[in-house]
PDB file of N, CA and C in Angstrom:
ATOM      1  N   UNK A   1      74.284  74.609 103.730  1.00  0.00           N
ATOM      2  CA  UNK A   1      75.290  74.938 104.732  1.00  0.00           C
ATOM      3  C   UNK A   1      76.383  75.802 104.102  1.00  0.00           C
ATOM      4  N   UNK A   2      77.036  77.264 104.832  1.00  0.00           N
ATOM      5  CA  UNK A   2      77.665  77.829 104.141  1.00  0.00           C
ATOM      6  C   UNK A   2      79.191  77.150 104.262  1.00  0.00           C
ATOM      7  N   UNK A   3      79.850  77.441 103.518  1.00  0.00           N
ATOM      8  CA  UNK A   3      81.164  76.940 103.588  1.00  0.00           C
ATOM      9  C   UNK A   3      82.313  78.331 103.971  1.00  0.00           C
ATOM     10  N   UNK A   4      82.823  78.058 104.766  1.00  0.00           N
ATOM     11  CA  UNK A   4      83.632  79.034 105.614  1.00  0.00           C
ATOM     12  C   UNK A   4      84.756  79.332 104.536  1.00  0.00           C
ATOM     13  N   UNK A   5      85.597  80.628 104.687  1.00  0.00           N
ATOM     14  CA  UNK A   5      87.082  80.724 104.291  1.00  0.00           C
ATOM     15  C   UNK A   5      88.017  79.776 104.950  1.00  0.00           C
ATOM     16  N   UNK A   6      87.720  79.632 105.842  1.00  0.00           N
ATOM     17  CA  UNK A   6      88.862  78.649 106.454  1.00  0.00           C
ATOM     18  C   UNK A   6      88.774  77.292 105.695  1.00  0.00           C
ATOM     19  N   UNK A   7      87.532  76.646 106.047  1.00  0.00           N
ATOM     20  CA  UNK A   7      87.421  75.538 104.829  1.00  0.00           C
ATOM     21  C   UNK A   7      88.045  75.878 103.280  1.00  0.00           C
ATOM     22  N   UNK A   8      87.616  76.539 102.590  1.00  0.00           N
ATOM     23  CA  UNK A   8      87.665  77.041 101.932  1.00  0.00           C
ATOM     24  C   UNK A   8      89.535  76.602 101.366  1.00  0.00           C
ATOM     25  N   UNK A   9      89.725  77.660 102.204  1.00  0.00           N
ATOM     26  CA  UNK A   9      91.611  78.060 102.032  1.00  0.00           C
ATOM     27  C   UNK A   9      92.376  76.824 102.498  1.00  0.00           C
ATOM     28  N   UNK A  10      91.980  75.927 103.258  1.00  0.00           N
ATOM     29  CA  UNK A  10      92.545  74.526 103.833  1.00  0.00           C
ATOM     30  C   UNK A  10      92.435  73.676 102.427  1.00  0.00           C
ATOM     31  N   UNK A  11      90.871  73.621 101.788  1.00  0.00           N
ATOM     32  CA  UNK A  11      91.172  73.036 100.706  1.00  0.00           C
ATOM     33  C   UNK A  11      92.166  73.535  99.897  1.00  0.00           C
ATOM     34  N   UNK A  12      92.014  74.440  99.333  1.00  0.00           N
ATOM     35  CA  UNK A  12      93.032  75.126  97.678  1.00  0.00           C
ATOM     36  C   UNK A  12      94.582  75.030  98.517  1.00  0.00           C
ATOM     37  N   UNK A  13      95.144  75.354  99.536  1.00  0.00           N
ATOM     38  CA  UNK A  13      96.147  75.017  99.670  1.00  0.00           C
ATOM     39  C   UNK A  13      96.697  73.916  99.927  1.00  0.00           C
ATOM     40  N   UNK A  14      95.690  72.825  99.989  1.00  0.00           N
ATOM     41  CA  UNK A  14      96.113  71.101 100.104  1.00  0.00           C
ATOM     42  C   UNK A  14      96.967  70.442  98.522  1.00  0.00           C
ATOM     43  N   UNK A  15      96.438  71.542  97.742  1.00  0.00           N
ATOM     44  CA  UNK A  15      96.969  71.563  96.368  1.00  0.00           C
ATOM     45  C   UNK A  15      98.454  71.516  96.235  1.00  0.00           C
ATOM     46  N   UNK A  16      98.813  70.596  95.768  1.00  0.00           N
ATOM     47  CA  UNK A  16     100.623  70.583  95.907  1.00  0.00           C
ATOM     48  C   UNK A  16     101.529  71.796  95.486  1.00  0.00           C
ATOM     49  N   UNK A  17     102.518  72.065  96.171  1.00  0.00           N
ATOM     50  CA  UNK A  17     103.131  73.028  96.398  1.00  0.00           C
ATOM     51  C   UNK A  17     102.181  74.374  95.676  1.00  0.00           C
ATOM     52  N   UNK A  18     100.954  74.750  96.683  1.00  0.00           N
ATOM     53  CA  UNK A  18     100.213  75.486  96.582  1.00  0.00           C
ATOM     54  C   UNK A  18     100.611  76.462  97.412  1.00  0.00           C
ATOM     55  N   UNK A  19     100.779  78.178  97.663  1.00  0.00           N
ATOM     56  CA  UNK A  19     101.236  78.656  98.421  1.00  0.00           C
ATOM     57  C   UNK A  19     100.189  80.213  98.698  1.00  0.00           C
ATOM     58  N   UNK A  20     100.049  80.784  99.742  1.00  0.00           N
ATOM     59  CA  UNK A  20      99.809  81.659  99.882  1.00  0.00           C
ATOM     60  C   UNK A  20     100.097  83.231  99.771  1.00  0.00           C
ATOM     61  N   UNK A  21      99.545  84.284  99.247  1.00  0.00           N
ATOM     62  CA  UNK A  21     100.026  85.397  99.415  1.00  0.00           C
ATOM     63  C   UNK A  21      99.803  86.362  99.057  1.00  0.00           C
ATOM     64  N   UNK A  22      99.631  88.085  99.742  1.00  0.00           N
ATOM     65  CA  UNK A  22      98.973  89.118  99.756  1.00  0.00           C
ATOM     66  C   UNK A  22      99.629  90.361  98.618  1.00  0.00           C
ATOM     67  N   UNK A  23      99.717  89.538  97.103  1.00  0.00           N
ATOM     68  CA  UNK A  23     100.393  90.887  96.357  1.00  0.00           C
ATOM     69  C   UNK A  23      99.696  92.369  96.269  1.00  0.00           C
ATOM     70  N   UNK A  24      98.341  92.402  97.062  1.00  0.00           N
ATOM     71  CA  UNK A  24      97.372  93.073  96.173  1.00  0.00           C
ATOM     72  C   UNK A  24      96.747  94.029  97.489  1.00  0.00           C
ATOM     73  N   UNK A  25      97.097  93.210  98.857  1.00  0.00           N
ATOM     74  CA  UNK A  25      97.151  93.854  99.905  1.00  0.00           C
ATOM     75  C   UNK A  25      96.027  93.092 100.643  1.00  0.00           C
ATOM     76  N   UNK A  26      96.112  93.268 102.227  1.00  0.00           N
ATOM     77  CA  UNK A  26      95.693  92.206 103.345  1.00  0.00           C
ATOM     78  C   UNK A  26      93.952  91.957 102.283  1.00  0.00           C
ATOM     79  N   UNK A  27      93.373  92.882 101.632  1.00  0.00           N
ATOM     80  CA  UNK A  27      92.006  92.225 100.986  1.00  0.00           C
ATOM     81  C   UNK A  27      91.705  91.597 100.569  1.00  0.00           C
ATOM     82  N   UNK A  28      93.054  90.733 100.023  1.00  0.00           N
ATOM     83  CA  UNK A  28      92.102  89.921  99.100  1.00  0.00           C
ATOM     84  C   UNK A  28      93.799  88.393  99.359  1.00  0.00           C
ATOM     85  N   UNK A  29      93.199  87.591  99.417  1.00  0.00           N
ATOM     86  CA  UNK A  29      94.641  86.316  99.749  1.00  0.00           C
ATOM     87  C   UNK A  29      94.447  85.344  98.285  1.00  0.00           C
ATOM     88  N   UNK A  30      95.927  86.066  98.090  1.00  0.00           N
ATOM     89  CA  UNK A  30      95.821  84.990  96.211  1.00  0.00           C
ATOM     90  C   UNK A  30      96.404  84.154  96.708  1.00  0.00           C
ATOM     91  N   UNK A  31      95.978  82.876  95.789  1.00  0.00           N
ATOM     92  CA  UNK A  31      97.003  81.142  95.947  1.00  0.00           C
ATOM     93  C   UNK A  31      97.798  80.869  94.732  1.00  0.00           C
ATOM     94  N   UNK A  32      98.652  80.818  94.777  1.00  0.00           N
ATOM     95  CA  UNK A  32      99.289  80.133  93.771  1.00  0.00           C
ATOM     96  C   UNK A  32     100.197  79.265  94.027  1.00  0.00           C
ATOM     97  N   UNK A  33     100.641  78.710  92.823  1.00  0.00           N
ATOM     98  CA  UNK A  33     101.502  77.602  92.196  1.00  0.00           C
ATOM     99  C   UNK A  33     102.259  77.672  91.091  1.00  0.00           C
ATOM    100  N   UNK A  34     103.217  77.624  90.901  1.00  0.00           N
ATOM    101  CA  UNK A  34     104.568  78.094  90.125  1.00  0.00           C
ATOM    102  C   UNK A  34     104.865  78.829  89.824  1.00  0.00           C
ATOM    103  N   UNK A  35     104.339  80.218  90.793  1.00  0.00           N
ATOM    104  CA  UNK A  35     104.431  81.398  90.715  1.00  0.00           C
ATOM    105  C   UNK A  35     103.195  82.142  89.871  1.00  0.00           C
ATOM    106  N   UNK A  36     102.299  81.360  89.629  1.00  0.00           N
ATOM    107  CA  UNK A  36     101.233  81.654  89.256  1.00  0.00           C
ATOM    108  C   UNK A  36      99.891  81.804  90.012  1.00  0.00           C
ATOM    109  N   UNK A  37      98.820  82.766  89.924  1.00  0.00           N
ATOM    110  CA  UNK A  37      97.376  82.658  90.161  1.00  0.00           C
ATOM    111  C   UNK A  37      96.587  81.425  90.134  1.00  0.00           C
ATOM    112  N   UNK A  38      96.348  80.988  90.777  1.00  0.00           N
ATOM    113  CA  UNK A  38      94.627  79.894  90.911  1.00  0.00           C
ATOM    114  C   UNK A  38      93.529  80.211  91.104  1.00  0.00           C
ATOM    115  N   UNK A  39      93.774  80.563  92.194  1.00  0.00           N
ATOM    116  CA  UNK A  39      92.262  80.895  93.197  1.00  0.00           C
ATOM    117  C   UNK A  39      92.830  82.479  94.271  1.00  0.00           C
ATOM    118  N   UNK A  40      91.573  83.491  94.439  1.00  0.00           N
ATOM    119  CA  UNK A  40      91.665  84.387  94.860  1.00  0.00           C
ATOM    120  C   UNK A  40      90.564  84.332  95.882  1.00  0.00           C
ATOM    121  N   UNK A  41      90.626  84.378  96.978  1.00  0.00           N
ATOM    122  CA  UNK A  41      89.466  84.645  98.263  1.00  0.00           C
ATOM    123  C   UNK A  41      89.170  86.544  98.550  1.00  0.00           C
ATOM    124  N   UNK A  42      88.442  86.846  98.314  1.00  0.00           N
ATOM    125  CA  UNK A  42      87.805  88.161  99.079  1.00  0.00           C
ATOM    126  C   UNK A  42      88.678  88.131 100.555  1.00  0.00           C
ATOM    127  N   UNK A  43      89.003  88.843 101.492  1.00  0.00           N
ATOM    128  CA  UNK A  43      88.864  88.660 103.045  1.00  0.00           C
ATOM    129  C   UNK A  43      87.683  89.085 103.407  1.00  0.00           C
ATOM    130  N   UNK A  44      87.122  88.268 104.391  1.00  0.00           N
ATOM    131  CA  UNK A  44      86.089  88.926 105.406  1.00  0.00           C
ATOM    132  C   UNK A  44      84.899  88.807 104.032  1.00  0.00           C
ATOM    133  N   UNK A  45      84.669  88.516 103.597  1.00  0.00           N
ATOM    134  CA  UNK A  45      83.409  88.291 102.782  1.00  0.00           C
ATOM    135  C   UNK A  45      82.659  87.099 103.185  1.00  0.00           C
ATOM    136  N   UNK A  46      81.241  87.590 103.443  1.00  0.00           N
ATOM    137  CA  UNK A  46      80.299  86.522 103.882  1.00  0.00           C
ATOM    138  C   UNK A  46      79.140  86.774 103.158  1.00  0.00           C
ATOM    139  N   UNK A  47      78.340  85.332 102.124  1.00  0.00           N
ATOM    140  CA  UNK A  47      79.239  84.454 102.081  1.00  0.00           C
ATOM    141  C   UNK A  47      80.549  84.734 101.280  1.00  0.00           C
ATOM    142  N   UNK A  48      81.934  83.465 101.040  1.00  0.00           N
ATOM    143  CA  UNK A  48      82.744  83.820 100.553  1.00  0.00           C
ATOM    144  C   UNK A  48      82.326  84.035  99.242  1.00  0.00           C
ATOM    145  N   UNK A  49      83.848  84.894  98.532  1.00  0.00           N
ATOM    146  CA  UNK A  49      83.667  85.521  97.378  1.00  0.00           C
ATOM    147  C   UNK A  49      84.958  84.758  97.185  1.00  0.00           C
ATOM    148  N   UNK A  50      85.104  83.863  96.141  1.00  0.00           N
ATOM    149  CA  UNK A  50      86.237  82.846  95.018  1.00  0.00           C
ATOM    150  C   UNK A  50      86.220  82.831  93.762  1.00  0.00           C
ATOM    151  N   UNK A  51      87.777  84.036  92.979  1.00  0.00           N
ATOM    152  CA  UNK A  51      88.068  84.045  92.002  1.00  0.00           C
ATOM    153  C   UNK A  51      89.044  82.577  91.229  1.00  0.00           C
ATOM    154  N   UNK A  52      88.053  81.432  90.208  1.00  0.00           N
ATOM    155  CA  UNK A  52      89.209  80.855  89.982  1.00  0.00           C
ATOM    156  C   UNK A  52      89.278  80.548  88.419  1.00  0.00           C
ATOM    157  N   UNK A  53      90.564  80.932  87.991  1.00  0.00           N
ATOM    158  CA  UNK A  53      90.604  80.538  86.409  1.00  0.00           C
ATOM    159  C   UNK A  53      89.646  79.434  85.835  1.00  0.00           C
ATOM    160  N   UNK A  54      89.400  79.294  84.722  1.00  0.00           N
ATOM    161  CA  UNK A  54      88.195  78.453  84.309  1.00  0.00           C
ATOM    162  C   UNK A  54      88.438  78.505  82.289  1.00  0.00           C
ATOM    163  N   UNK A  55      88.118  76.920  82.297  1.00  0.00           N
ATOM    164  CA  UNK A  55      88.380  76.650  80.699  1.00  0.00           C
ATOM    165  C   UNK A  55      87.117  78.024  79.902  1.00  0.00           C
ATOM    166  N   UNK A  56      87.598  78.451  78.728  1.00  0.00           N
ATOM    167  CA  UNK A  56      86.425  80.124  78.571  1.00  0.00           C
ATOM    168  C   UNK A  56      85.296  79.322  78.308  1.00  0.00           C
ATOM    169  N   UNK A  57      84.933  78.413  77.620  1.00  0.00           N
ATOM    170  CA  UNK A  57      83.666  78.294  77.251  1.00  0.00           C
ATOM    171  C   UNK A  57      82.853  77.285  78.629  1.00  0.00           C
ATOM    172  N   UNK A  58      83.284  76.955  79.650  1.00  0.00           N
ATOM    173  CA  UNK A  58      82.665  76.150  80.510  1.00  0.00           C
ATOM    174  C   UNK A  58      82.718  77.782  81.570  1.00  0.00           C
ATOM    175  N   UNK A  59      83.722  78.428  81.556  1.00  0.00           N
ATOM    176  CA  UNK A  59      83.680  79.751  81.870  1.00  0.00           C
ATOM    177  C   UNK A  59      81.807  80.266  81.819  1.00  0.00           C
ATOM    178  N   UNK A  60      82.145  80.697  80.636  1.00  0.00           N
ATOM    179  CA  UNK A  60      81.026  81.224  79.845  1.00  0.00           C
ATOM    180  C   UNK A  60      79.345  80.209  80.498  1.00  0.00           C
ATOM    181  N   UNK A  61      79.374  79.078  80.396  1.00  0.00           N
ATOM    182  CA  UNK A  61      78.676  78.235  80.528  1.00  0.00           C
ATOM    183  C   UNK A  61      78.077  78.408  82.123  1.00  0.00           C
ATOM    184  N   UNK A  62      78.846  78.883  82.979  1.00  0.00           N
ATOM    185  CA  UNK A  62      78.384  78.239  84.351  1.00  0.00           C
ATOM    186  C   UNK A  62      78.092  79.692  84.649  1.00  0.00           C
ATOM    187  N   UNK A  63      78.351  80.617  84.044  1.00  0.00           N
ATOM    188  CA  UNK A  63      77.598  82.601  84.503  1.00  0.00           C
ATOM    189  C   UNK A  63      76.618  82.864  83.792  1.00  0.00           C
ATOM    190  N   UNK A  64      76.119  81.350  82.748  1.00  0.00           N
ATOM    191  CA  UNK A  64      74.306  81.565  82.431  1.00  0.00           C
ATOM    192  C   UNK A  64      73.535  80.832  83.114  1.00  0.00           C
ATOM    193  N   UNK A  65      73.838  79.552  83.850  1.00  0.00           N
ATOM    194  CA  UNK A  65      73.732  78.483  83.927  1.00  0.00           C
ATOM    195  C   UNK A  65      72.826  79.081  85.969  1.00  0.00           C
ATOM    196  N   UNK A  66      74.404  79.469  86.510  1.00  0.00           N
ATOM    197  CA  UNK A  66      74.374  80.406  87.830  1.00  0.00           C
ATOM    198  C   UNK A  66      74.197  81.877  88.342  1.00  0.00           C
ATOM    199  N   UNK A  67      73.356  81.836  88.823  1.00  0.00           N
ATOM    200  CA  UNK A  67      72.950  83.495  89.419  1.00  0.00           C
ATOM    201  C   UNK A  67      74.652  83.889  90.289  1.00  0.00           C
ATOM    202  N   UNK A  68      75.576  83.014  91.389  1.00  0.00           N
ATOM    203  CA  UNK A  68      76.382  83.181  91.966  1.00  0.00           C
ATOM    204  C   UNK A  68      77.840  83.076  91.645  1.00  0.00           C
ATOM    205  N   UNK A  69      78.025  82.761  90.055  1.00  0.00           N
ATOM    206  CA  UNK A  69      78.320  82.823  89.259  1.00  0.00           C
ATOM    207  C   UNK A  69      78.917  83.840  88.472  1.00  0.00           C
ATOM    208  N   UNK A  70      79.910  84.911  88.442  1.00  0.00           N
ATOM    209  CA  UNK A  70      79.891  85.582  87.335  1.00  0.00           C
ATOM    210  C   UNK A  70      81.630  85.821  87.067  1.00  0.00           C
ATOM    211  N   UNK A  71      81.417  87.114  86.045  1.00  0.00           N
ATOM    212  CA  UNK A  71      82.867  87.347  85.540  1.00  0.00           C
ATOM    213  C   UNK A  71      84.000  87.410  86.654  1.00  0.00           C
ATOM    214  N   UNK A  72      84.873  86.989  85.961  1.00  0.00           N
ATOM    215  CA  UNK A  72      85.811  87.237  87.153  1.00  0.00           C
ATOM    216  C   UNK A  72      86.339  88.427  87.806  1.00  0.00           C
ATOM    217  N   UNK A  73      86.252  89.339  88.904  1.00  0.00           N
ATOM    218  CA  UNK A  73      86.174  90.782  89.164  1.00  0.00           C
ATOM    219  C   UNK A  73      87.239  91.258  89.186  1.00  0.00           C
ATOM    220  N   UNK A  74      87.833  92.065  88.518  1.00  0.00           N
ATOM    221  CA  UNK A  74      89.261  92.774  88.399  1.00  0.00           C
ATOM    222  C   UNK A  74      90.316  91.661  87.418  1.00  0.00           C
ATOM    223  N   UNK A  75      89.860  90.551  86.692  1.00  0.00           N
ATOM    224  CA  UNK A  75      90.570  89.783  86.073  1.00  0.00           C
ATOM    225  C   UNK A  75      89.995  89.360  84.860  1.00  0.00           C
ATOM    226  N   UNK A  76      90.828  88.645  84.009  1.00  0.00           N
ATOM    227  CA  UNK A  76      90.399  88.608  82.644  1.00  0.00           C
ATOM    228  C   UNK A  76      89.177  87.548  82.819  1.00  0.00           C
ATOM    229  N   UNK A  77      88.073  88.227  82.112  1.00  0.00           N
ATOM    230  CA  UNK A  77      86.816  87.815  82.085  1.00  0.00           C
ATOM    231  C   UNK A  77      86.323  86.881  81.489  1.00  0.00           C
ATOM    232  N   UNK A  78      86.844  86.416  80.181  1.00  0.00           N
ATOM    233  CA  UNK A  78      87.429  85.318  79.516  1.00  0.00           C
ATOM    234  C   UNK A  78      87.800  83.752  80.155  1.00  0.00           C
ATOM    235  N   UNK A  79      88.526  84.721  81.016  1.00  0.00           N
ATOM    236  CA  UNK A  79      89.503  83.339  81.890  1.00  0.00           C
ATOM    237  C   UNK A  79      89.197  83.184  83.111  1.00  0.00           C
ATOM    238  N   UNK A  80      88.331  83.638  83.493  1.00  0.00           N
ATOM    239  CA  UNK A  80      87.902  83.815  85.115  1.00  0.00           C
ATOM    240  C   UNK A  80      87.057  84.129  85.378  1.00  0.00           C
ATOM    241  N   UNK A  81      86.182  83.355  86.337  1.00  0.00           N
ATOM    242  CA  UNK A  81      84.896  83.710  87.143  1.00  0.00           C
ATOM    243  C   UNK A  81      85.117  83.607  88.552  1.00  0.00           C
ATOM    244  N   UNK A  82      84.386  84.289  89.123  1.00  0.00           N
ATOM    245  CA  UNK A  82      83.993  84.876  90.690  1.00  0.00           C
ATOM    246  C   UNK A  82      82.885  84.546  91.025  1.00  0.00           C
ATOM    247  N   UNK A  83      82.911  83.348  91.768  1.00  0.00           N
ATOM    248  CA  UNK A  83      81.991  82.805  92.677  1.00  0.00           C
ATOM    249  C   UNK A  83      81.203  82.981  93.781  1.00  0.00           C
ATOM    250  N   UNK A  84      80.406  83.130  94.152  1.00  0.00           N
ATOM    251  CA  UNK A  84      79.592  83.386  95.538  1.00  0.00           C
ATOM    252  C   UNK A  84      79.461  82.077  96.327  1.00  0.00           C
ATOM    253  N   UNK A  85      79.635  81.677  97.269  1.00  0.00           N
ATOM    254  CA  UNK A  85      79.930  80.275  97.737  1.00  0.00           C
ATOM    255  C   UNK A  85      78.290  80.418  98.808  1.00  0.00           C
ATOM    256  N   UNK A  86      77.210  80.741  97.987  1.00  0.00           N
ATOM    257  CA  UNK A  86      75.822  81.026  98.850  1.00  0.00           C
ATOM    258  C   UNK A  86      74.935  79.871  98.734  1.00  0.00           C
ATOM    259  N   UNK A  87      75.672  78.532  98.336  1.00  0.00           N
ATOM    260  CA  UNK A  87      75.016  77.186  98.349  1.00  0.00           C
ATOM    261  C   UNK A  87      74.221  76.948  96.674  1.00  0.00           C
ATOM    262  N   UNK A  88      74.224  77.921  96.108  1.00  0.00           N
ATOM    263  CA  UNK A  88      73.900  77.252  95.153  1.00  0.00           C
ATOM    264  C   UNK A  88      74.642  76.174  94.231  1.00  0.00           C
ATOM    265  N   UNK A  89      76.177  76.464  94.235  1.00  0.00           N
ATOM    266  CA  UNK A  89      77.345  75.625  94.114  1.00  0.00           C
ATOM    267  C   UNK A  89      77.238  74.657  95.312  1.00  0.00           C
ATOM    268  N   UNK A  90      77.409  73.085  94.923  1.00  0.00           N
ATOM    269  CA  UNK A  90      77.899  72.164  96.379  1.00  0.00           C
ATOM    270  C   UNK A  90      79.032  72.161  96.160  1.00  0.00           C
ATOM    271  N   UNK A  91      79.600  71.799  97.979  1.00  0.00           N
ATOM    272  CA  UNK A  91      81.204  71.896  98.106  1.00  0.00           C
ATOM    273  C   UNK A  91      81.491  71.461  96.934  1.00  0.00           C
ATOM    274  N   UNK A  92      81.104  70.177  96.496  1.00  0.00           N
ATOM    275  CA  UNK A  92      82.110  68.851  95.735  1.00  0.00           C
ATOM    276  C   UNK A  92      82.281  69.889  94.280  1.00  0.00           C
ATOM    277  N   UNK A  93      80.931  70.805  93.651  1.00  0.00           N
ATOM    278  CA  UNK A  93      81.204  71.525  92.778  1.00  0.00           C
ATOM    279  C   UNK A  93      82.235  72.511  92.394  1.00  0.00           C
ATOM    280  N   UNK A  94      82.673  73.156  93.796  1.00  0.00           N
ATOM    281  CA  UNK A  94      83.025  74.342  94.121  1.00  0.00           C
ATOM    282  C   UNK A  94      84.585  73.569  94.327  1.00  0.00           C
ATOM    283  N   UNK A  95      84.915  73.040  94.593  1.00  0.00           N
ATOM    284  CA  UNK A  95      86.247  71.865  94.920  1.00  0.00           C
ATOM    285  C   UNK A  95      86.410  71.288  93.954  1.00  0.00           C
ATOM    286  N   UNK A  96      85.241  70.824  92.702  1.00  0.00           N
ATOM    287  CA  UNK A  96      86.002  70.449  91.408  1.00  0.00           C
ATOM    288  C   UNK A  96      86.688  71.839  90.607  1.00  0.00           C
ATOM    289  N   UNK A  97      85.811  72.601  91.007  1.00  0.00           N
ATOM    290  CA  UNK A  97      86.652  74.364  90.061  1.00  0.00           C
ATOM    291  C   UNK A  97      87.709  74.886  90.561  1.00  0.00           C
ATOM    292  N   UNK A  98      87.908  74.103  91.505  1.00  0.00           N
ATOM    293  CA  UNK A  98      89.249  74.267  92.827  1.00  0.00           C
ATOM    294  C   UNK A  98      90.148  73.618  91.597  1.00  0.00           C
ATOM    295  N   UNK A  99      90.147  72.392  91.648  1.00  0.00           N
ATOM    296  CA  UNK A  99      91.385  71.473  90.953  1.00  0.00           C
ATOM    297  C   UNK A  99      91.402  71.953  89.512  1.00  0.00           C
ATOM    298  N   UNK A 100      89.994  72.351  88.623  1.00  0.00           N
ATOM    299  CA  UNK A 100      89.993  72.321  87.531  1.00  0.00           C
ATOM    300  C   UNK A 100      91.229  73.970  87.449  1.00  0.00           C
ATOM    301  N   UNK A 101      91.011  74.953  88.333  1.00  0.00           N
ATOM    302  CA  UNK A 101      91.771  76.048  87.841  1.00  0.00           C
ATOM    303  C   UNK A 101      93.405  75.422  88.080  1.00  0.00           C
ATOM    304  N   UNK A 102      93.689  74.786  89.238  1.00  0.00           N
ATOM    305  CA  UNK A 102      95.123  74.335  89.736  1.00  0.00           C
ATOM    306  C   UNK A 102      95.823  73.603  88.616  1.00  0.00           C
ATOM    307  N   UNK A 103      94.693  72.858  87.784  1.00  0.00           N
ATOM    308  CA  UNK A 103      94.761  72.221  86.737  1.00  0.00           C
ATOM    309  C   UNK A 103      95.460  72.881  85.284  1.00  0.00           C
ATOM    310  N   UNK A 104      94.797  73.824  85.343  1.00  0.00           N
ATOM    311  CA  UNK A 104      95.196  74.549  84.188  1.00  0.00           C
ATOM    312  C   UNK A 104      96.005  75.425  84.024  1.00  0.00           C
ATOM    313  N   UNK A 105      96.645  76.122  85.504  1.00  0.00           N
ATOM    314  CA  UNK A 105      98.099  76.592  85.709  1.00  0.00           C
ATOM    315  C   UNK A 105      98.898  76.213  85.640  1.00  0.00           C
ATOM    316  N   UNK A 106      99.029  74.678  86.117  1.00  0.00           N
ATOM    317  CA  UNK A 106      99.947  73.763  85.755  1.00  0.00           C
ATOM    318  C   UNK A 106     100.211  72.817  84.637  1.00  0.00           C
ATOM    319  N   UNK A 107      98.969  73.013  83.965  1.00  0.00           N
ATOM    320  CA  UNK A 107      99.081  72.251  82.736  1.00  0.00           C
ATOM    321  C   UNK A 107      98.747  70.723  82.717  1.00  0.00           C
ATOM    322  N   UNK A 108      98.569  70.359  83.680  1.00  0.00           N
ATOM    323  CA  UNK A 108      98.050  68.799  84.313  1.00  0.00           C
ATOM    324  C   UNK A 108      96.166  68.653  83.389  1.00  0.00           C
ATOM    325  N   UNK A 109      96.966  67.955  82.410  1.00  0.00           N
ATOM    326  CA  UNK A 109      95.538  67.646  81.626  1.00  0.00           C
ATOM    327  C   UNK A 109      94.815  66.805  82.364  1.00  0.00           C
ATOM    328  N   UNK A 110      93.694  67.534  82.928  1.00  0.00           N
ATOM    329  CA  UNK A 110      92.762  66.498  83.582  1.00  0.00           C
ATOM    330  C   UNK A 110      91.521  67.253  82.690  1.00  0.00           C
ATOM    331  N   UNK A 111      90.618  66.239  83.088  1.00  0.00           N
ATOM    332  CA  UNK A 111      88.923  66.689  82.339  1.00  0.00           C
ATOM    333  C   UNK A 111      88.684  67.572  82.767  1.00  0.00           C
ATOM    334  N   UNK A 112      87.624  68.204  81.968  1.00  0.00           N
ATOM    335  CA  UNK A 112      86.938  69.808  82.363  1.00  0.00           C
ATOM    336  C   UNK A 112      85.639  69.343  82.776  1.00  0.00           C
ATOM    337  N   UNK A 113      85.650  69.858  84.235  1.00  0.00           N
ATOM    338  CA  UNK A 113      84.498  69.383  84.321  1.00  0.00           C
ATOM    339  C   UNK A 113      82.964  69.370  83.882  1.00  0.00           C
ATOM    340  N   UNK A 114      81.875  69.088  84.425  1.00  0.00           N
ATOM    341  CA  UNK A 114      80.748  68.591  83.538  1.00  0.00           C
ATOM    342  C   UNK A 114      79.699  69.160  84.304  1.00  0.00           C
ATOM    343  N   UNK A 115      79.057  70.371  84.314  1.00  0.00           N
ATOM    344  CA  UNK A 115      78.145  70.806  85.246  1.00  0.00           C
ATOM    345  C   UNK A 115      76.796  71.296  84.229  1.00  0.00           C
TER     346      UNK A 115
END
């Protein structure tokens, strides 16, 4: 089942004082939190297209691992991958890389996840 932008953007902004906004122009809707980047949505991309920061070597790990999967596009490649949300990721996967990037902007040591 594909997972919509709307889903999508309802989750990452449930993220505490998570906020919306178009520095880059109506194409593309960045999220952030303390004035920082998390997660980046494509507009109008079907399926969606989700840029979100990522620890480098679990980075690295999940763009051999996944065909839908890869560098992060227009961002440090290192630190970011760009997702295809075409089901090969499940929500719950795609929603742990949600918290894990929110995670690491803010510095909130939580586990990296385990895929």
């Amino acid at each position: 089942m594909a997972i919509s932008h709307k889903e999508v953007e309802e989750y990452v902004l449930s993220m505490p004082n998570a906020t919306l906004d178009y520095p880059f122009g109506k194409e593309v809707a960045v999220y952030k939190v303390q004035d920082k980047m998390f997660a980046l949505i494509s507009e109008g991309s079907d399926p969606v297209r989700i840029s979100l920061k990522c620890d480098p070597t679990l980075a690295k790990h999940l763009r051999e691992k996944y065909e839908s999967v890869m560098e992060g596009y227009h961002l440090n490649k290192r630190h970011w991958n760009t997702i295809v949300l075409s089901g090969q990721l499940s929500w719950n996967e795609v929603q742990d890389l949600i918290r894990h990037s929110y995670n690491l902007v803010t510095q909130d040591d939580q586990p990296t996840p385990q895929f």
